[in-house]
N, C-alpha and C. Protein backbone atom coordinates (compact mmCIF):
# COMPACT_ATOMS: atom_id res chain seq x y z
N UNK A 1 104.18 136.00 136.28
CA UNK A 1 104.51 134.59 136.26
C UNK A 1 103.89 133.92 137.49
N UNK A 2 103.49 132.49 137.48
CA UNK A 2 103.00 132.00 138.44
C UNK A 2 103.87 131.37 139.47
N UNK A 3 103.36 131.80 140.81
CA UNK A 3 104.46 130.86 141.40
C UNK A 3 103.92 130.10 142.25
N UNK A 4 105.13 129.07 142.60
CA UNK A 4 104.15 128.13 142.98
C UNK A 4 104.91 127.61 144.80
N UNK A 5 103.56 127.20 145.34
CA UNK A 5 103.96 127.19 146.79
C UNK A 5 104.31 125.83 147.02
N UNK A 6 105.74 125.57 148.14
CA UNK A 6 105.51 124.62 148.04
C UNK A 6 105.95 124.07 149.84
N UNK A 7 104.73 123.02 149.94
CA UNK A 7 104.47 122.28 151.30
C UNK A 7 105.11 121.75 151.14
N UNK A 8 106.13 121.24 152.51
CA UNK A 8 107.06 120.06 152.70
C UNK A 8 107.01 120.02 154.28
N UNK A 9 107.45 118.54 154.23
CA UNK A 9 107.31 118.68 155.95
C UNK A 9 109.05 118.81 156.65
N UNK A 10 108.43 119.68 157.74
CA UNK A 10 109.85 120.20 158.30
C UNK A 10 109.91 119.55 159.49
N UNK A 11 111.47 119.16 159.66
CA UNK A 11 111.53 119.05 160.79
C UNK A 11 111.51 119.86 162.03
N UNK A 12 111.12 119.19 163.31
CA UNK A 12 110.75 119.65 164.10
C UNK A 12 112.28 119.25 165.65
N UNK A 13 112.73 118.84 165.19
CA UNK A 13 114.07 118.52 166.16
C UNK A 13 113.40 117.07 166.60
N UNK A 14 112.51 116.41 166.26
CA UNK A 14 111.87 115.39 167.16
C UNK A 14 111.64 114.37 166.33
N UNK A 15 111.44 114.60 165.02
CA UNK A 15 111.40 113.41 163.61
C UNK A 15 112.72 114.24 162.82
N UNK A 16 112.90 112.97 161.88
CA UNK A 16 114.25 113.33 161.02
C UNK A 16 113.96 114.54 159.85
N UNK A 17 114.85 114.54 159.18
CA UNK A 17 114.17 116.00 158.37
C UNK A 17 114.02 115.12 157.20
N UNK A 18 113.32 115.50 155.92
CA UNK A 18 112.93 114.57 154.69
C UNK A 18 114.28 114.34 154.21
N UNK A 19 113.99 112.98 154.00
CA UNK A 19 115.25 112.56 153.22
C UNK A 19 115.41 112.71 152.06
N UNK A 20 116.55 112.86 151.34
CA UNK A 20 117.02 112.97 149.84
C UNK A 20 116.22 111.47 149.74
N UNK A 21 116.15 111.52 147.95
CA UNK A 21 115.77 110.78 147.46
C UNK A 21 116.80 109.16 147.34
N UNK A 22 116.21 108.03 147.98
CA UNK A 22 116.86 107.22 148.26
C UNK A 22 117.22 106.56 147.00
N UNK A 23 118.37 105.77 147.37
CA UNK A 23 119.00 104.67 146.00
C UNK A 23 117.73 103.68 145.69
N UNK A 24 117.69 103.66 144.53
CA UNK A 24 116.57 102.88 144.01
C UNK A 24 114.74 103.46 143.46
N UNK A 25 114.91 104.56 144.44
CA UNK A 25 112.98 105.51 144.22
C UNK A 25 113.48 106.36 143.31
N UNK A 26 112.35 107.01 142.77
CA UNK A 26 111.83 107.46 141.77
C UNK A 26 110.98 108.14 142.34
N UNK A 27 111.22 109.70 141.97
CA UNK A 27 110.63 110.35 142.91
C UNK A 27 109.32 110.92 141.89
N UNK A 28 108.07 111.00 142.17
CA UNK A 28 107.11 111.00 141.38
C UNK A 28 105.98 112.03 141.79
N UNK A 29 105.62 112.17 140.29
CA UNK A 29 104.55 113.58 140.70
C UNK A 29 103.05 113.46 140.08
N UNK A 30 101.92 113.49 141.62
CA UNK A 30 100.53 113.27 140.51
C UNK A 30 99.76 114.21 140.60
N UNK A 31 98.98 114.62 139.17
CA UNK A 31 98.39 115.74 139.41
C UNK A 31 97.01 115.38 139.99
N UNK A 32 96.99 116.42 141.12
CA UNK A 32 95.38 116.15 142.17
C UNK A 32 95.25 117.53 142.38
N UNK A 33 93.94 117.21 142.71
CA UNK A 33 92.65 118.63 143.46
C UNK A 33 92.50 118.24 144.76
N UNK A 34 92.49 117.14 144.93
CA UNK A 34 91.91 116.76 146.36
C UNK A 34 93.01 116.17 147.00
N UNK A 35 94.31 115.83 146.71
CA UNK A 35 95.78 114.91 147.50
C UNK A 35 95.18 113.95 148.15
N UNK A 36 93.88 112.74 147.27
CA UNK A 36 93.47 112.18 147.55
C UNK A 36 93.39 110.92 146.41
N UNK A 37 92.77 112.24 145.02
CA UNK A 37 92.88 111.56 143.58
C UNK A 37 93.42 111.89 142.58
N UNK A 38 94.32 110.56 141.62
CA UNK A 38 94.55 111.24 140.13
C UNK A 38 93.48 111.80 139.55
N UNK A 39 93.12 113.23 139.49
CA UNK A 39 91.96 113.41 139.17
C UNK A 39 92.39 114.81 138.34
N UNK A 40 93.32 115.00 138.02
CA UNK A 40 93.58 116.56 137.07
C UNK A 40 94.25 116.37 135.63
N UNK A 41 93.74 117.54 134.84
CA UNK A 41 95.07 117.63 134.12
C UNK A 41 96.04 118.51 134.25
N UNK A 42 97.43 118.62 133.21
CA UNK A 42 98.21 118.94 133.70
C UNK A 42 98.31 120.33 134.15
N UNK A 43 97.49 121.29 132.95
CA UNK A 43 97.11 122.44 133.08
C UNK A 43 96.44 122.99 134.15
N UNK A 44 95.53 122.09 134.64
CA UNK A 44 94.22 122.65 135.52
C UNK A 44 95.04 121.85 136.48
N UNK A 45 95.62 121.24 137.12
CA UNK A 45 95.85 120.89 138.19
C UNK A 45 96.36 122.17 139.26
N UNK A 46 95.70 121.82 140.48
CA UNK A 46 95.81 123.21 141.18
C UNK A 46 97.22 122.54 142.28
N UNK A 47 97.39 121.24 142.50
CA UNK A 47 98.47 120.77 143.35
C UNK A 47 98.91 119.55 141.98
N UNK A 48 100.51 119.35 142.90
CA UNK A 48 100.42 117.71 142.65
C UNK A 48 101.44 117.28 144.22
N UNK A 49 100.96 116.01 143.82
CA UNK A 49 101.72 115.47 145.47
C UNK A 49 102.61 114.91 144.74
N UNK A 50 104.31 114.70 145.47
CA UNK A 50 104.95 114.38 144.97
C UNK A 50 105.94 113.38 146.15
N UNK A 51 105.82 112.08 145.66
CA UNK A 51 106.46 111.02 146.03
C UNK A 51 107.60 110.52 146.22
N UNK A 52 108.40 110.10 147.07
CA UNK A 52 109.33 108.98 146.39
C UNK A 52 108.50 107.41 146.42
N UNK A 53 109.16 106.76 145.68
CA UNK A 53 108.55 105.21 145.20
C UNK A 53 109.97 104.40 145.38
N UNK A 54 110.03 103.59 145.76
CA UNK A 54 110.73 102.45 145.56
C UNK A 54 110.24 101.02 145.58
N UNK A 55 110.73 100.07 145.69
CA UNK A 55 110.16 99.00 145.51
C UNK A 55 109.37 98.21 146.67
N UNK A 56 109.78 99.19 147.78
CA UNK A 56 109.38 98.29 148.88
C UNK A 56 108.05 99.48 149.81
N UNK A 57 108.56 100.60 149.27
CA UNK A 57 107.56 101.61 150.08
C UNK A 57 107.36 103.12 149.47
N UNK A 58 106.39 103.86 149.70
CA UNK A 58 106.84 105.10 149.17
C UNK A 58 106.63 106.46 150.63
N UNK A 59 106.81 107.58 149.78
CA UNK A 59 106.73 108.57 150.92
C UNK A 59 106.53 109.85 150.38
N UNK A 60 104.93 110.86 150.90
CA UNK A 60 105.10 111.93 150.19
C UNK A 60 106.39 112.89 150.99
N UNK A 61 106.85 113.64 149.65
CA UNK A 61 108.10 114.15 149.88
C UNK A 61 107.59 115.94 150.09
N UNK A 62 106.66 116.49 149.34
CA UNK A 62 105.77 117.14 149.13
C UNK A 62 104.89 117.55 148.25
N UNK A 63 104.10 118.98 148.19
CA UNK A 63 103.04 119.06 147.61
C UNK A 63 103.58 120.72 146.50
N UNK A 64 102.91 120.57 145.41
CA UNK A 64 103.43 122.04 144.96
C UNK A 64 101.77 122.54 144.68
N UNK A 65 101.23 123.50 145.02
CA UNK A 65 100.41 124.38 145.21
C UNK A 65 100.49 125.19 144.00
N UNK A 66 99.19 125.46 143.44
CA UNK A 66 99.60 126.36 141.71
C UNK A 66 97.69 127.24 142.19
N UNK A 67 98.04 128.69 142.45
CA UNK A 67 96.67 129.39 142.10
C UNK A 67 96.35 129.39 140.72
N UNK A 68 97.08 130.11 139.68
CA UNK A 68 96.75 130.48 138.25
C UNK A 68 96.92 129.10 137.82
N UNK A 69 96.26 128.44 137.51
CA UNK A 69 95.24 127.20 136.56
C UNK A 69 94.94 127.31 135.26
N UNK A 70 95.03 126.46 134.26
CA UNK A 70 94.12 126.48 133.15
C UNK A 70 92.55 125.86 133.67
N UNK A 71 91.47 127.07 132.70
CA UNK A 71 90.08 126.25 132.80
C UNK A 71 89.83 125.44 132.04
N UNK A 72 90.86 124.27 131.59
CA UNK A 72 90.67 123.39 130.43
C UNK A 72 89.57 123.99 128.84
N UNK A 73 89.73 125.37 128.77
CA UNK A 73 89.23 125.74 127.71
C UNK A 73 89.72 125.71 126.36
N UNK A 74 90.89 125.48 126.38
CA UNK A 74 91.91 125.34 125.37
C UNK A 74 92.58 126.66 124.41
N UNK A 75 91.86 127.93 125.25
CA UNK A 75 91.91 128.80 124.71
C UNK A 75 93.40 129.76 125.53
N UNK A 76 94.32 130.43 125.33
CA UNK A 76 94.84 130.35 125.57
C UNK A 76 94.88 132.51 126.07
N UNK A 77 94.92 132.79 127.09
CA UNK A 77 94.66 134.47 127.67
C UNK A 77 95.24 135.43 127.19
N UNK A 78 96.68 135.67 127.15
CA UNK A 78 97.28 136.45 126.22
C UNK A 78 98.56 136.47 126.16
N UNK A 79 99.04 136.87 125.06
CA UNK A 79 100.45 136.27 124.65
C UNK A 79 101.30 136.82 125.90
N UNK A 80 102.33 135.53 125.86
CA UNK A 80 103.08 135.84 126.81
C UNK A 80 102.77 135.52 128.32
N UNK A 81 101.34 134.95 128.50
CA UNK A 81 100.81 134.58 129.76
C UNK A 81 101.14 132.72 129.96
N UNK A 82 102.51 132.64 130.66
CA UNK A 82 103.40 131.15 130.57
C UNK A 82 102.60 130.70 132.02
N UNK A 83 101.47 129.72 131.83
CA UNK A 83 101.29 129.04 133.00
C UNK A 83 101.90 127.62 133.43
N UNK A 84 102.76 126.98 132.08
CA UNK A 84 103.26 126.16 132.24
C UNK A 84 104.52 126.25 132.79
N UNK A 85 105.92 126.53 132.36
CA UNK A 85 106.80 126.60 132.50
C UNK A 85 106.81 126.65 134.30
N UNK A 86 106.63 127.90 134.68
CA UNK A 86 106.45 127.54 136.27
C UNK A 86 106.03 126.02 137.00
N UNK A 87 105.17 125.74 136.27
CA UNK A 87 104.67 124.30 136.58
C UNK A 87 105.92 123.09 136.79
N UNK A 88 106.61 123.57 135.52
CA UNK A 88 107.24 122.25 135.03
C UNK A 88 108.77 122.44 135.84
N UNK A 89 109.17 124.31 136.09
CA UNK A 89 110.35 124.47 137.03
C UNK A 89 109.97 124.23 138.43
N UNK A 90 109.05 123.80 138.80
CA UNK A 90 108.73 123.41 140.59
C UNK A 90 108.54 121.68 140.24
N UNK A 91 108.29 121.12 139.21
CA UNK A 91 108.47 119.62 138.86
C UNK A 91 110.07 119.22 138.41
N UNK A 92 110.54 119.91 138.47
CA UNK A 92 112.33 119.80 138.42
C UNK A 92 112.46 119.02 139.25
N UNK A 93 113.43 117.31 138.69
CA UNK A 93 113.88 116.50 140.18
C UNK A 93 112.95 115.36 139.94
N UNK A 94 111.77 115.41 139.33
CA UNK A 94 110.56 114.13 139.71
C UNK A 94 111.03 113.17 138.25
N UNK A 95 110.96 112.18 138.57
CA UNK A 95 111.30 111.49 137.36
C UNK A 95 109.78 110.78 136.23
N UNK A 96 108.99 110.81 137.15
CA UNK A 96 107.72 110.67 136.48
C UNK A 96 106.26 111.33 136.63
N UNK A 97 105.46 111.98 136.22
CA UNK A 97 104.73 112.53 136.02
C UNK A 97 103.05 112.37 135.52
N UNK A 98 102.35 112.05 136.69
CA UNK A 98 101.25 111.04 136.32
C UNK A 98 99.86 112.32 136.45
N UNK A 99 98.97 112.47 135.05
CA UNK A 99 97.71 113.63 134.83
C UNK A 99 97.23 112.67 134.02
N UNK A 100 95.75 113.23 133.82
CA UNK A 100 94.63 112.58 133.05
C UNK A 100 94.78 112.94 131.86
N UNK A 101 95.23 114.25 131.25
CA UNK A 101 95.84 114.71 130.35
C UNK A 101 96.84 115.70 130.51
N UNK A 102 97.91 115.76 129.40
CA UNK A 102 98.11 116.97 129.33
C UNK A 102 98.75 117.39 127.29
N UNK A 103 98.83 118.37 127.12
CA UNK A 103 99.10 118.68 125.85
C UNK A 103 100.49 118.73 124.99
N UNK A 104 100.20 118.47 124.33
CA UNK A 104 101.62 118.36 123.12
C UNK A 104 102.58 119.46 124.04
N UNK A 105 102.29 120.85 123.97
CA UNK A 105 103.52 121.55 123.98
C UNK A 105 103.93 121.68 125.34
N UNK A 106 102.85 121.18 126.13
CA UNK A 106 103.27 120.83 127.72
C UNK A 106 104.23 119.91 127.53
N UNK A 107 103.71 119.08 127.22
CA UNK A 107 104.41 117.10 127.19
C UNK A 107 105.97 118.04 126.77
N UNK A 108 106.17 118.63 125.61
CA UNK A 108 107.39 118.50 125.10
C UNK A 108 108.02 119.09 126.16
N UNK A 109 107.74 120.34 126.97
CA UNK A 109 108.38 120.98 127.99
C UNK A 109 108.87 119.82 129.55
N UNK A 110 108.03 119.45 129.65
CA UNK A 110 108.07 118.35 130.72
C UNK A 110 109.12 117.16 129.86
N UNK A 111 108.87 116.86 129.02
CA UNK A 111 110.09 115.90 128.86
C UNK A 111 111.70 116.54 128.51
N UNK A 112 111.57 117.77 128.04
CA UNK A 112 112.77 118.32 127.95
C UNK A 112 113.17 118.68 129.61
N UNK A 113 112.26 118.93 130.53
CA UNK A 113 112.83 118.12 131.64
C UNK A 113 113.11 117.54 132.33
N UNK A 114 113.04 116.30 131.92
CA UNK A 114 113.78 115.20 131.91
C UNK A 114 112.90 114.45 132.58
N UNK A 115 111.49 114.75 132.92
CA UNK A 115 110.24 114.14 132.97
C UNK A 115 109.83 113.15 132.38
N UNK A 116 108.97 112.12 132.78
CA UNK A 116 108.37 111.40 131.72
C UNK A 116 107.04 111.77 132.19
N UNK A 117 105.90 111.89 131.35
CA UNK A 117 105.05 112.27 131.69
C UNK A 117 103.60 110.63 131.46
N UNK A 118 102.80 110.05 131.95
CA UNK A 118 101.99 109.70 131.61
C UNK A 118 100.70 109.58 131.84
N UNK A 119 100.11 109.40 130.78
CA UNK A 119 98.53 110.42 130.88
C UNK A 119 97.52 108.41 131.40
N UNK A 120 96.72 108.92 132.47
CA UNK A 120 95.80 107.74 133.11
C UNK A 120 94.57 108.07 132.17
N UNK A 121 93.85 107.49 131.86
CA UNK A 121 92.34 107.76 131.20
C UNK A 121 91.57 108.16 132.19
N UNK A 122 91.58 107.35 133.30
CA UNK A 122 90.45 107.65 134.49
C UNK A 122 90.69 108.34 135.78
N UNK A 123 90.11 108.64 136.50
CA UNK A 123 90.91 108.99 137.72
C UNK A 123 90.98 108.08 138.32
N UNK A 124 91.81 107.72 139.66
CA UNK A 124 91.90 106.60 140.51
C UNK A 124 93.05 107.42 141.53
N UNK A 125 92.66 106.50 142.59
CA UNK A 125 93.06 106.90 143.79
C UNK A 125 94.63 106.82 143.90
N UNK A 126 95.59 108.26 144.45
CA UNK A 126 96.90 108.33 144.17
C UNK A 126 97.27 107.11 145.12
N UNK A 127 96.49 106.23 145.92
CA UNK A 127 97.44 104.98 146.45
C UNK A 127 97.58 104.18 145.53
N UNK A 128 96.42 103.75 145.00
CA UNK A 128 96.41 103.10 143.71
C UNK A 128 97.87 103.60 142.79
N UNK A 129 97.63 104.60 142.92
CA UNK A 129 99.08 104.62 141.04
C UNK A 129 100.58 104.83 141.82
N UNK A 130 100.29 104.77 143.13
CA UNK A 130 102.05 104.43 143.75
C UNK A 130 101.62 103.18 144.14
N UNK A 131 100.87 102.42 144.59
CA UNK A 131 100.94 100.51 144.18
C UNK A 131 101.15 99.98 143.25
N UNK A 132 101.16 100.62 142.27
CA UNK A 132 100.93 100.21 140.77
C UNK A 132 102.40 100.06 140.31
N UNK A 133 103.04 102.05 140.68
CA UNK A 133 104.47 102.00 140.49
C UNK A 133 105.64 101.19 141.06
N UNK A 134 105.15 101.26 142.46
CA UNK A 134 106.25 99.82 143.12
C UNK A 134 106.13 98.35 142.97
N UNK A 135 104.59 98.22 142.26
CA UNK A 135 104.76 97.10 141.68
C UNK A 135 106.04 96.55 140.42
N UNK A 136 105.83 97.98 139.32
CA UNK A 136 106.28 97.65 138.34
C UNK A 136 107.87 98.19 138.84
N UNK A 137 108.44 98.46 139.41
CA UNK A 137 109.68 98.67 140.26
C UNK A 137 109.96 97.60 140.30
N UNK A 138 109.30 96.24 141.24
CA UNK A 138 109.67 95.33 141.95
C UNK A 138 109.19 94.10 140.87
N UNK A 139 108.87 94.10 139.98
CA UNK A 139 108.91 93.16 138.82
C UNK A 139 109.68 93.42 137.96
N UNK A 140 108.96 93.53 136.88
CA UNK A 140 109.65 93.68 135.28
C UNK A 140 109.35 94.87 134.36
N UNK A 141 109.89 95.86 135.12
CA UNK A 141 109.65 97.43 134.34
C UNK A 141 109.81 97.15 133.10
N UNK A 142 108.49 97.96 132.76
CA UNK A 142 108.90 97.93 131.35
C UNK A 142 110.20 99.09 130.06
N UNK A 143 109.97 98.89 129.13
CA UNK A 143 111.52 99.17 128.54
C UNK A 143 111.46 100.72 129.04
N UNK A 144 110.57 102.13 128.80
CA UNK A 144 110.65 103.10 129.00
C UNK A 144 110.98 103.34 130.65
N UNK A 145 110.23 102.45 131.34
CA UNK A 145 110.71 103.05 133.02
C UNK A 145 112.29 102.16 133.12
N UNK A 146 112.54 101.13 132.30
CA UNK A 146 113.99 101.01 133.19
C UNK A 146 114.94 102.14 132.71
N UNK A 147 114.53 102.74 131.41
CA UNK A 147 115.65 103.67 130.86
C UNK A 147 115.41 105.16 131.88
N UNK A 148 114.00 105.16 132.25
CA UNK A 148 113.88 106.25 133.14
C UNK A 148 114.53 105.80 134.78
N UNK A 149 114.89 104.88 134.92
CA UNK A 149 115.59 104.50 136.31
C UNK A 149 117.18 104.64 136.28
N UNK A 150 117.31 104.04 134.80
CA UNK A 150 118.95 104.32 134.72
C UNK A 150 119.41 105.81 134.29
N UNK A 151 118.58 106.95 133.77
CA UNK A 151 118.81 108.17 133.25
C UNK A 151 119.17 108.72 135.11
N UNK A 152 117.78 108.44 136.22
CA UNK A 152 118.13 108.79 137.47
C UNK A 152 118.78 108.64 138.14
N UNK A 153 119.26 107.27 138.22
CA UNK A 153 120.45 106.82 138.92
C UNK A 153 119.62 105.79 139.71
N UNK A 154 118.41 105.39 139.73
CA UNK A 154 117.89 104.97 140.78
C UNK A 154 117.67 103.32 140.53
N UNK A 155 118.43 102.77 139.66
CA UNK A 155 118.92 101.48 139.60
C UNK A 155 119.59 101.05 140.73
N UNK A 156 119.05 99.97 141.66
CA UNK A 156 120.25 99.26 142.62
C UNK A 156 120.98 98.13 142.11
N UNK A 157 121.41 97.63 142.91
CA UNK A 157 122.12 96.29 142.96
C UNK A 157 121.57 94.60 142.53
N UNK A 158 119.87 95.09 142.99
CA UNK A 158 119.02 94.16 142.47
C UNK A 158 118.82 93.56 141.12
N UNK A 159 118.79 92.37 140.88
CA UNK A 159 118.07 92.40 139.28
C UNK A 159 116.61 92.08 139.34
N UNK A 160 116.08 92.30 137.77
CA UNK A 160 114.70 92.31 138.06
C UNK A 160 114.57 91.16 138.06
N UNK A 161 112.80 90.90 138.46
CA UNK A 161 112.88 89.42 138.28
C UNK A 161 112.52 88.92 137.22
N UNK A 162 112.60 89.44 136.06
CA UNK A 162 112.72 88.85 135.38
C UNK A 162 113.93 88.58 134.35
N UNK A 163 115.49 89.23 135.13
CA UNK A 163 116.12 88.67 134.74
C UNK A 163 117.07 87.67 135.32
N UNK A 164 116.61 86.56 136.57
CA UNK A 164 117.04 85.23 137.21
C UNK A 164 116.93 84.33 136.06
């Protein structure tokens, strides 16, 4: 089984230690090669960086590290060889899930935990798709992310603006 490593930053007695995920973020996961760009899919992604988002700022929380990869061949090595599942038990906790692709029986695993997963066409830079997300935080989420905010808990006190 694959396992997967995972970077976080520790405290040092001199900065605070990472915080739990605050009231209101959405803690989020993108798949990258470089922890620079959305640039993987879900299979072949060798990291993903993983965020919190809220409306006003975000923060990587950490990184999960994966050696055994798919080579996007679609072919699959031998029965019983689960490169996903590991994937998707170190993505436990993230409420959204941002790859260039990923596949039906992935998708279903990732949303059975409790993931939402969505696939970008292009790559673009992971500042880009956490500007994007606290945008749509701090406006008028649409119907699937507010139900994914209220499933987390990460609804505040605020209303959106578009309901003044």
């Amino acid at each position: 089984m694959t396992a997967a490593r995972r970077l976080s930053l520790v405290p040092d007695g001199v900065h605070s230690p990472v915080p739990k995920r605050k009231a209101g973020a959405l803690r989020v996961a993108i798949a990258t090669q470089d922890m620079k760009t959305l640039d993987a899919h879900f299979g072949s992604a060798k990291r993903f960086a993983v965020y919190d988002v809220s409306r006003d700022d975000w923060k990587l929380v950490e990184v999960l590290d994966f050696e055994d990869v798919s080579d996007e061949s679609g072919e699959h090595r031998t029965e019983g060889d689960d490169r996903i599942t590991p994937k998707v038990e170190a993505l436990k906790g993230c409420h959204l899930l941002f790859c260039l692709a990923i596949g039906g029986p992935s998708a279903a695993k990732v949303v059975s935990a409790k993931i939402h997963p969505i696939k970008v066409p292009q790559p673009q830079s992971i500042e880009e798709v956490l500007s994007r997300t606290r945008t749509m935080l701090r406006t008028a989420p649409p119907p699937w992310l507010r139900k994914v905010l209220t499933e987390a808990g990460a609804t505040d006190k605020k209303p959106f603006d578009d309901e003044d």
